[in-house]
C-alpha atoms as a PDB file:
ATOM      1  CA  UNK A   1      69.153  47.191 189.648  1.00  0.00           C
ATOM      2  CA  UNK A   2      69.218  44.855 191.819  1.00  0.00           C
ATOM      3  CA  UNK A   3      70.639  46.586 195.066  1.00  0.00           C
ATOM      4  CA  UNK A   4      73.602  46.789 193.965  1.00  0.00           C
ATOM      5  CA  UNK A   5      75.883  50.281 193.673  1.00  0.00           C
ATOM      6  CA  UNK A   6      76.468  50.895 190.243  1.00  0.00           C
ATOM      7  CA  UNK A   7      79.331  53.679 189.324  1.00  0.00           C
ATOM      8  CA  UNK A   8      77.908  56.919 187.556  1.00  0.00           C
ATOM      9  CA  UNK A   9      80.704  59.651 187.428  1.00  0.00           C
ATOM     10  CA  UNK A  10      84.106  59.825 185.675  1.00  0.00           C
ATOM     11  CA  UNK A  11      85.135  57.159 183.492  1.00  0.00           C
ATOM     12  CA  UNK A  12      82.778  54.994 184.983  1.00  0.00           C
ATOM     13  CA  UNK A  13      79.535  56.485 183.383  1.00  0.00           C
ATOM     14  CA  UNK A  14      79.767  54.841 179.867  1.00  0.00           C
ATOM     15  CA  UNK A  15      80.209  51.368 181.416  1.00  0.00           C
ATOM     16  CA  UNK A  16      76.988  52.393 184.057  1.00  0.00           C
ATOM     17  CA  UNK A  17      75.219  53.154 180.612  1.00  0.00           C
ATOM     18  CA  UNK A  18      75.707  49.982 179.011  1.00  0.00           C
ATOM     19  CA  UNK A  19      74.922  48.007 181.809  1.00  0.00           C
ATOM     20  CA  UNK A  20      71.553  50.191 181.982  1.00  0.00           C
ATOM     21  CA  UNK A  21      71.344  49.408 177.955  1.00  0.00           C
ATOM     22  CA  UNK A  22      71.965  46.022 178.409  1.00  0.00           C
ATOM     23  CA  UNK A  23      69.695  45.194 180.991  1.00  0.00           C
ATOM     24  CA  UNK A  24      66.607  47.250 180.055  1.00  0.00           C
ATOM     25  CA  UNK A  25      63.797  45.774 178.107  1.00  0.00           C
ATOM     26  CA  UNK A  26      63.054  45.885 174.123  1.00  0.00           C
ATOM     27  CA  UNK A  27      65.036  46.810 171.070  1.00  0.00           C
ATOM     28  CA  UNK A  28      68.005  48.678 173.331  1.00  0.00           C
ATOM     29  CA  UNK A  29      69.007  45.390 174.622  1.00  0.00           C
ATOM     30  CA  UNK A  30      69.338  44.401 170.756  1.00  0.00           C
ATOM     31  CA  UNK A  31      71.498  47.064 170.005  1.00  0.00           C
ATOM     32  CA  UNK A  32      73.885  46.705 173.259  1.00  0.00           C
ATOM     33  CA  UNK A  33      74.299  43.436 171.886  1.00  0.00           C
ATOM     34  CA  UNK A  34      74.687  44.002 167.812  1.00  0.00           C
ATOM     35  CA  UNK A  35      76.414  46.868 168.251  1.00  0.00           C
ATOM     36  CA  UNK A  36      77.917  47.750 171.871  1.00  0.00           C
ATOM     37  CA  UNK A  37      80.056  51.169 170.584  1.00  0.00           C
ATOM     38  CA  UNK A  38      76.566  52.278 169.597  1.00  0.00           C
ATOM     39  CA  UNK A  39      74.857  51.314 172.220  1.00  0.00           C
ATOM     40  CA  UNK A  40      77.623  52.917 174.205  1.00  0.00           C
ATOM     41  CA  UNK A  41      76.610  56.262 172.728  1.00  0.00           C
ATOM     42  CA  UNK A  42      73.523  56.364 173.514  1.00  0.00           C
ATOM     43  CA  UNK A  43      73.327  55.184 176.304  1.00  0.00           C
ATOM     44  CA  UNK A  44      75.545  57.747 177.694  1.00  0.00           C
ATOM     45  CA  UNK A  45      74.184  60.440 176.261  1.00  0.00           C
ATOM     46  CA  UNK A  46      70.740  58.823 177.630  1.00  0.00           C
ATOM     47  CA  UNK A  47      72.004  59.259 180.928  1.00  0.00           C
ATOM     48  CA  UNK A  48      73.385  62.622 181.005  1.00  0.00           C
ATOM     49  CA  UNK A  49      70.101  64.106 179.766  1.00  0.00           C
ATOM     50  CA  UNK A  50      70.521  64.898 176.171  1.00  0.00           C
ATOM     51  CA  UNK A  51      67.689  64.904 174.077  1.00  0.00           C
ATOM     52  CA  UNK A  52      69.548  64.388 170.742  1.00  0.00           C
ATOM     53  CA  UNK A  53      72.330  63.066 169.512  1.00  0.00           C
ATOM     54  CA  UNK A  54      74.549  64.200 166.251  1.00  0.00           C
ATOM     55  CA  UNK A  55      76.273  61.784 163.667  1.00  0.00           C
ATOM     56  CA  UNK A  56      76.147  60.663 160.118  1.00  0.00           C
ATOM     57  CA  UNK A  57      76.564  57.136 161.343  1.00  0.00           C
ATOM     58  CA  UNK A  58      72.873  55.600 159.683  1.00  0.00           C
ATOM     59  CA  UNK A  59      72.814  52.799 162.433  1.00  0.00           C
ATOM     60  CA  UNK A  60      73.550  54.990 165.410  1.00  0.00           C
ATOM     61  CA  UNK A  61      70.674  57.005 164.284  1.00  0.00           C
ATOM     62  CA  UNK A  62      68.381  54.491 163.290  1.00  0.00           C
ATOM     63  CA  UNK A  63      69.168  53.628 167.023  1.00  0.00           C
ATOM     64  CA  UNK A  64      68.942  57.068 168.921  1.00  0.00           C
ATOM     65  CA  UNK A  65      64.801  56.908 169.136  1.00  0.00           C
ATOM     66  CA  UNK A  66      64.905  53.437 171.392  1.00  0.00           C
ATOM     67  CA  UNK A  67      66.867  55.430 173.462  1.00  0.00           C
ATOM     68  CA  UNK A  68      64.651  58.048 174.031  1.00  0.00           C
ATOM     69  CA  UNK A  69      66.948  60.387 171.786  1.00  0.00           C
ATOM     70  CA  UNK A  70      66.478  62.642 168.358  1.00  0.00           C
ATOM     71  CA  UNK A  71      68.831  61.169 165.999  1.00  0.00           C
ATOM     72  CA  UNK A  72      70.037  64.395 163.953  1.00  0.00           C
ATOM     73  CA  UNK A  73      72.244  64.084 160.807  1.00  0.00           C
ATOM     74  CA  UNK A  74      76.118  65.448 161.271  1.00  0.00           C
END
């Protein structure tokens, strides 16, 4: 990351997880770019150590397994 401190508590944490999102390789940079809220999301939930995430939004979950995340229908 480049040596350089990145926030990761508080209100800080979702931007930290974009940045991570936007900046790692394959289709997760896609996504931070088509659809940052999304990307948002997951990322976050990425970095606090969930395994799934819950929503009927069909591009959020279409999205969740590039994360490393079980998409699970709301």
């Amino acid at each position: 990351m480049g040596g350089k401190s990145l926030p990761c508590r508080g209100q800080e944490a979702p931007q930290r997880a974009l940045w991570v999102a936007c900046h790692s390789a394959g289709p997760a940079v896609n996504i931070a770019r088509e659809t940052p809220g999304d990307a948002a999301h997951l990322a976050t939930a990425q970095e606090m150590g969930e395994r799934e995430i819950w929503t009927s939004d069909r591009h959020l979950l279409a999205a969740a397994s590039h994360f490393g995340l079980e998409g699970r229908t709301a």
